[in-house]
C-alpha atoms as a PDB file:
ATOM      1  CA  UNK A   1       0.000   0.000   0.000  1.00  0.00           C
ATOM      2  CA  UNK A   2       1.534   3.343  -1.174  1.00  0.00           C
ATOM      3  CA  UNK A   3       1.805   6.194   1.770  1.00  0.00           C
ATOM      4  CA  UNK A   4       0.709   9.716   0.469  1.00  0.00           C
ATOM      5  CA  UNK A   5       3.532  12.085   0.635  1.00  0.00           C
ATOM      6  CA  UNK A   6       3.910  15.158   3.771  1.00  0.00           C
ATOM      7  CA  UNK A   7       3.192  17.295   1.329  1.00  0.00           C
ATOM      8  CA  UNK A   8       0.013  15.712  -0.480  1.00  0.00           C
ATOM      9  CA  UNK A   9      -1.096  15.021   2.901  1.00  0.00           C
ATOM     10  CA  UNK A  10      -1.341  19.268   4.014  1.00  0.00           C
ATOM     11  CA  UNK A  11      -3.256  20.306   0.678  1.00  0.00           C
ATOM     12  CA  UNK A  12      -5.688  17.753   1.974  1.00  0.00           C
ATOM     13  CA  UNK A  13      -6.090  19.003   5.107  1.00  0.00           C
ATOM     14  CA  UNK A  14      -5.896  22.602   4.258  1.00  0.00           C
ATOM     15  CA  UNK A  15      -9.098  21.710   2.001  1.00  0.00           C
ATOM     16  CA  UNK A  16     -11.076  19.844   4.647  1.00  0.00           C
ATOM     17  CA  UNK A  17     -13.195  21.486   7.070  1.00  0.00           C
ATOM     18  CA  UNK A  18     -12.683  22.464  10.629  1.00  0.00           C
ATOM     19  CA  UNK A  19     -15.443  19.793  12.350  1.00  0.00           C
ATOM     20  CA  UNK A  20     -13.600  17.198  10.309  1.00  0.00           C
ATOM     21  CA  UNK A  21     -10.015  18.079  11.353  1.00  0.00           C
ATOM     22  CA  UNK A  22     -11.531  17.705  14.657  1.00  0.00           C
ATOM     23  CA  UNK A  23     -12.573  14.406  14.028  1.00  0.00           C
ATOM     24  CA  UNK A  24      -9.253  13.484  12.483  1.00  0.00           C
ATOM     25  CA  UNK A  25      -7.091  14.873  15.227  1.00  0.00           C
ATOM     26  CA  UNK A  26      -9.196  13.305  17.469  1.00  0.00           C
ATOM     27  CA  UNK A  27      -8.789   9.398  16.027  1.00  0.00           C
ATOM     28  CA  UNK A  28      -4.555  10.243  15.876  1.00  0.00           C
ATOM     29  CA  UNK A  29      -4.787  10.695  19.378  1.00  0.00           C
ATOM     30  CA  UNK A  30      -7.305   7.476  20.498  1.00  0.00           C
ATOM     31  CA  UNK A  31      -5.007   5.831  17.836  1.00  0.00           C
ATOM     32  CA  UNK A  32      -1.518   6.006  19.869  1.00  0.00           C
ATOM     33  CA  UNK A  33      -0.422   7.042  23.485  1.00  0.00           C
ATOM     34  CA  UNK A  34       1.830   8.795  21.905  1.00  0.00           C
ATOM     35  CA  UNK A  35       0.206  10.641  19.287  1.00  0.00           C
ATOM     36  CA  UNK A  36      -1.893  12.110  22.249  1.00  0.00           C
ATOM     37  CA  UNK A  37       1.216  13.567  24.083  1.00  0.00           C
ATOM     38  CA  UNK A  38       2.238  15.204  20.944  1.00  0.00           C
ATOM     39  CA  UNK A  39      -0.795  16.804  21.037  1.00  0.00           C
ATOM     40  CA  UNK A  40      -0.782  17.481  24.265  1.00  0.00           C
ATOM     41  CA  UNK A  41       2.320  19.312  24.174  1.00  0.00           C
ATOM     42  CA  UNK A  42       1.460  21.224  20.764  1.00  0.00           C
ATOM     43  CA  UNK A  43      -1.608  22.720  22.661  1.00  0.00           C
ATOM     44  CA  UNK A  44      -0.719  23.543  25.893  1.00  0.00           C
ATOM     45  CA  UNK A  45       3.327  23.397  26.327  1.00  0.00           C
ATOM     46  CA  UNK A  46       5.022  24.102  22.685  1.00  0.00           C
ATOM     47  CA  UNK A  47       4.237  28.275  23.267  1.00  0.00           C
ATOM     48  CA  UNK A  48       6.435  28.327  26.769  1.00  0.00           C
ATOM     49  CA  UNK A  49       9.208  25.822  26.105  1.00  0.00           C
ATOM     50  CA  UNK A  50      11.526  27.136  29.297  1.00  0.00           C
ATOM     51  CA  UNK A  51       8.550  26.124  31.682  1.00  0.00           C
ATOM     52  CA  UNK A  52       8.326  22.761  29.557  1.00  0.00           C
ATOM     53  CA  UNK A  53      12.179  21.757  30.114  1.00  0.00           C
ATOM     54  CA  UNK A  54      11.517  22.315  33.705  1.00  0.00           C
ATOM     55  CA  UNK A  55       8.643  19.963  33.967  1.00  0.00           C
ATOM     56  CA  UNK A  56      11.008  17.382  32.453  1.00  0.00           C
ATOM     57  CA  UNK A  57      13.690  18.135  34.715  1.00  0.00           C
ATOM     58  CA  UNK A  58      11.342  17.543  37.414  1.00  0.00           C
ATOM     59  CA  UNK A  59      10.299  14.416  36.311  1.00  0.00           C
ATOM     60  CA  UNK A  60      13.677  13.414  35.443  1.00  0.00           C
ATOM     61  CA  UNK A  61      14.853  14.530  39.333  1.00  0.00           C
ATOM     62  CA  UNK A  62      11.516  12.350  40.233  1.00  0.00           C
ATOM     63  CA  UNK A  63      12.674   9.333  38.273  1.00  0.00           C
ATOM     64  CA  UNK A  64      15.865   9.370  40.012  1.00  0.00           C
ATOM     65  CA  UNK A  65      15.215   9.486  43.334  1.00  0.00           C
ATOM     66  CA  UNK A  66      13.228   6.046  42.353  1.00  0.00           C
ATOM     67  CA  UNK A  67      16.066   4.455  41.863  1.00  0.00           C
ATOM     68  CA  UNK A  68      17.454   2.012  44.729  1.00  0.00           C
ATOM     69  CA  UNK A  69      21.679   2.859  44.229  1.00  0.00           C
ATOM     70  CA  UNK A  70      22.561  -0.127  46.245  1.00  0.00           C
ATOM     71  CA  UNK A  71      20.302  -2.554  43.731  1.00  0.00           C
ATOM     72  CA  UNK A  72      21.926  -4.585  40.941  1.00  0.00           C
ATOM     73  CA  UNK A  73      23.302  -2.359  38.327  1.00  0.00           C
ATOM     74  CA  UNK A  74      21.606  -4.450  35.603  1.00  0.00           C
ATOM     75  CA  UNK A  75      18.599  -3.139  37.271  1.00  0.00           C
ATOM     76  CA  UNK A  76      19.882   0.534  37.702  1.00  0.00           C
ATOM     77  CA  UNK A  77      20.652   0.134  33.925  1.00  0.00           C
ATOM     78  CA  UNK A  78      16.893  -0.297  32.834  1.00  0.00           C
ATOM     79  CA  UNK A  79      15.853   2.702  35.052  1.00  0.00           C
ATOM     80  CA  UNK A  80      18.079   4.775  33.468  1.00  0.00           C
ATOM     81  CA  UNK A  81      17.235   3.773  29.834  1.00  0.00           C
ATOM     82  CA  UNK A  82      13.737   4.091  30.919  1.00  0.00           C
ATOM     83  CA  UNK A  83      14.466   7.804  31.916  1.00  0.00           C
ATOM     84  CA  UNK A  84      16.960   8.306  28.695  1.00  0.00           C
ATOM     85  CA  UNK A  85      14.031   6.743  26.382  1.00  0.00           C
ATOM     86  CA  UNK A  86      11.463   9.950  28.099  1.00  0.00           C
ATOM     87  CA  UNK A  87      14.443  12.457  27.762  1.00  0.00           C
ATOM     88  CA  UNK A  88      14.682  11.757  23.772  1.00  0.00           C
ATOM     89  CA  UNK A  89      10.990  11.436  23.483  1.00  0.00           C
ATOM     90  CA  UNK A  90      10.472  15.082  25.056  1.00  0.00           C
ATOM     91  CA  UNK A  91      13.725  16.361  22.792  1.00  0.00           C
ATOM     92  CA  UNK A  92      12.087  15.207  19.669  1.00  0.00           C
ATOM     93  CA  UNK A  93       8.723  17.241  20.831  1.00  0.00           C
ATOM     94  CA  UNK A  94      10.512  20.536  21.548  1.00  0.00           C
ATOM     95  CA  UNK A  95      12.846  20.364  18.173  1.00  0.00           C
ATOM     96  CA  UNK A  96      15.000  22.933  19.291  1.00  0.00           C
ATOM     97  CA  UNK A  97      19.043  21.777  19.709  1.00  0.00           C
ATOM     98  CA  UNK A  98      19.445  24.140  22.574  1.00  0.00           C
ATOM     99  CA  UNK A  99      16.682  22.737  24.716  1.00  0.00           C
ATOM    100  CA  UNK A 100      17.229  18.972  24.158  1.00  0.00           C
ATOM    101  CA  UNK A 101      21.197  20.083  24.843  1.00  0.00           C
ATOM    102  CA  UNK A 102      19.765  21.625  28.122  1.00  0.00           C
ATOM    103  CA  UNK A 103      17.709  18.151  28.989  1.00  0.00           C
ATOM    104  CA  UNK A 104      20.890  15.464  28.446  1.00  0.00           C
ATOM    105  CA  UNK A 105      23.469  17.691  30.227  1.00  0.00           C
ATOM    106  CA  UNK A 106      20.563  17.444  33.373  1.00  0.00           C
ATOM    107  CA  UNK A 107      20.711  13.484  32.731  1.00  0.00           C
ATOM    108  CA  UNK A 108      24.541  13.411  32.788  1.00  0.00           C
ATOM    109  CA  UNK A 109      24.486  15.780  35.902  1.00  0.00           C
ATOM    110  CA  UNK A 110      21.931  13.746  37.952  1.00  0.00           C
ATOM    111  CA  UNK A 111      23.592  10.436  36.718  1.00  0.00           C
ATOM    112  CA  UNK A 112      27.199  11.269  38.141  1.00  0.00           C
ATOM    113  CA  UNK A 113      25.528  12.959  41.226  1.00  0.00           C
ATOM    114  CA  UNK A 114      23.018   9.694  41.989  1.00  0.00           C
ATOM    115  CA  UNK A 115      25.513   8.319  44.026  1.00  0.00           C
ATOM    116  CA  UNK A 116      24.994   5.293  41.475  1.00  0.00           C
ATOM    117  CA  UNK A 117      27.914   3.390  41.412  1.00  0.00           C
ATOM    118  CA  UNK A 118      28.193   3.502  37.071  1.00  0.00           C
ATOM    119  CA  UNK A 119      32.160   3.044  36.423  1.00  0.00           C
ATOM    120  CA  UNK A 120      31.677  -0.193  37.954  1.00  0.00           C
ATOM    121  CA  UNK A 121      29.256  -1.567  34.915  1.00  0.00           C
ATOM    122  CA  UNK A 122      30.562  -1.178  31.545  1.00  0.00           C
ATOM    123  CA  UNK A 123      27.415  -0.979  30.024  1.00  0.00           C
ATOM    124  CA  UNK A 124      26.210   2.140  32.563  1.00  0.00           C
ATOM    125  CA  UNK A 125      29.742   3.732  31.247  1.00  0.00           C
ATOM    126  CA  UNK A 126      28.815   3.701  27.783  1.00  0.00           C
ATOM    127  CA  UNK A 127      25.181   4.702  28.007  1.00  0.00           C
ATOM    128  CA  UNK A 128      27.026   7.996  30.062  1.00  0.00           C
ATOM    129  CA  UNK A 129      29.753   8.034  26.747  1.00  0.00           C
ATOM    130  CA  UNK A 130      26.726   8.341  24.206  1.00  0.00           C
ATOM    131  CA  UNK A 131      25.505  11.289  25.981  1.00  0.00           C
ATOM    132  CA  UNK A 132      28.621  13.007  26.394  1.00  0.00           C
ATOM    133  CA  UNK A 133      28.765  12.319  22.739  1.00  0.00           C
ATOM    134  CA  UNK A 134      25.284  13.799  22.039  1.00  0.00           C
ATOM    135  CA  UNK A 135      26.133  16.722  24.214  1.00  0.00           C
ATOM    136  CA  UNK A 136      29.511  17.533  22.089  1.00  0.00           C
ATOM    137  CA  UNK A 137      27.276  16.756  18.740  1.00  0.00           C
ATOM    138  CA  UNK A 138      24.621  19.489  19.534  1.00  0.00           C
ATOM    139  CA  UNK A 139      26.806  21.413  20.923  1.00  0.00           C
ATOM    140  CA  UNK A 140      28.898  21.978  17.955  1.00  0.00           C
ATOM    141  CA  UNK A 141      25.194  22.444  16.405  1.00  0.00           C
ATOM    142  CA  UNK A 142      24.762  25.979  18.044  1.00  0.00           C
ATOM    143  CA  UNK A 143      25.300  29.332  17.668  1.00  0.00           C
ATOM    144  CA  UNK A 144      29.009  30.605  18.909  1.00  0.00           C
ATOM    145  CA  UNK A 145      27.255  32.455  21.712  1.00  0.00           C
ATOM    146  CA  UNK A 146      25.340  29.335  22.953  1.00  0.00           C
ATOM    147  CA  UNK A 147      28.543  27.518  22.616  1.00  0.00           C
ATOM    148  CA  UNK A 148      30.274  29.588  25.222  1.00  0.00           C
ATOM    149  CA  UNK A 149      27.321  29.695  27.395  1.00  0.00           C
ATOM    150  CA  UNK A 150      26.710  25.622  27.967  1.00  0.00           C
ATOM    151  CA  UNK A 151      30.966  25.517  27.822  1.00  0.00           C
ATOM    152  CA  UNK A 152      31.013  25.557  31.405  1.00  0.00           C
ATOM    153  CA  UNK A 153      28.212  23.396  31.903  1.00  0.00           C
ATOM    154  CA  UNK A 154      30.254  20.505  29.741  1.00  0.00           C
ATOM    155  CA  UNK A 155      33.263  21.129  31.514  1.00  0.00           C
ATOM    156  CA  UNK A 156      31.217  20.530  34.625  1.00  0.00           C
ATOM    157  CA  UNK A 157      29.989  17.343  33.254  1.00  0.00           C
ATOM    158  CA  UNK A 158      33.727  16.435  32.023  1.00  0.00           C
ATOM    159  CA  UNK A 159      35.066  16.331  35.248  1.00  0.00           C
ATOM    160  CA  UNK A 160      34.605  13.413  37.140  1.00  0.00           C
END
């Protein structure tokens, strides 16, 4: 079965009437949990992104403070994916590099300051690696000013 294009898609829409968009948005969101936290956000949290990132920094601080530091680290490991698979999920919502930059330096912070014993479990280490790495790659994505403003932030990170 052939998929209509992004494109074809919007002059259909544009051409349809309001009740029926209605109708439409309304099935995308019954359809998938997460089609209705897209639209969720899009309607009440995409105008004040700042207060959005907070909400997810306070869910992320929530998430850890769930997790038992003395348990198995194979454990510890699926909180923390758990938490990183939110984190990207709320990154791809806001689309802005800046934001989602703001959201994985919190992880790494809240990570190293658990008290979670992660140099001890190779695969906790590299899960903290790919972040650092997806720190330095949208970092390198911003705006010279930016750069200089989450610099210390990174070094802060760094240091361990």
């Amino acid at each position: 079965m052939k998929v209509s294009s992004l494109n074809e898609l919007k002059k259909v829409l544009q051409s349809l009437p309001e009740e029926e968009l209605v109708i439409l948005c309304t099935a995308l969101a019954k359809y998938k949990k997460d089609n209705k936290e897209y639209l969720d956000y899009l309607l009440y949290s995409a105008r004040s992104k700042p207060d959005f990132v907070q909400k997810v920094k306070s869910e992320m601080d929530t998430s850890f403070s769930f997790i038992d530091t003395r348990a198995n680290l194979y454990y510890i490991k699926k909180s923390l994916r758990k938490i990183l698979r939110q984190v990207n999920k709320y990154c791809k919502y806001l689309n802005d590099k800046a934001s989602a930059l703001e959201l994985h330096i919190h992880f790494c912070r809240k990570l190293r300051d658990s008290g979670i014993p992660f140099r001890k479990n190779q695969l906790i280490v590299n899960l903290y690696d790919q972040q650092i790495k997806k720190i330095n790659f949208l970092l390198s994505a911003l705006h010279e000013d930016l750069q200089a403003d989450y610099a210390s932030e990174m070094d802060e990170i760094m240091m361990q």
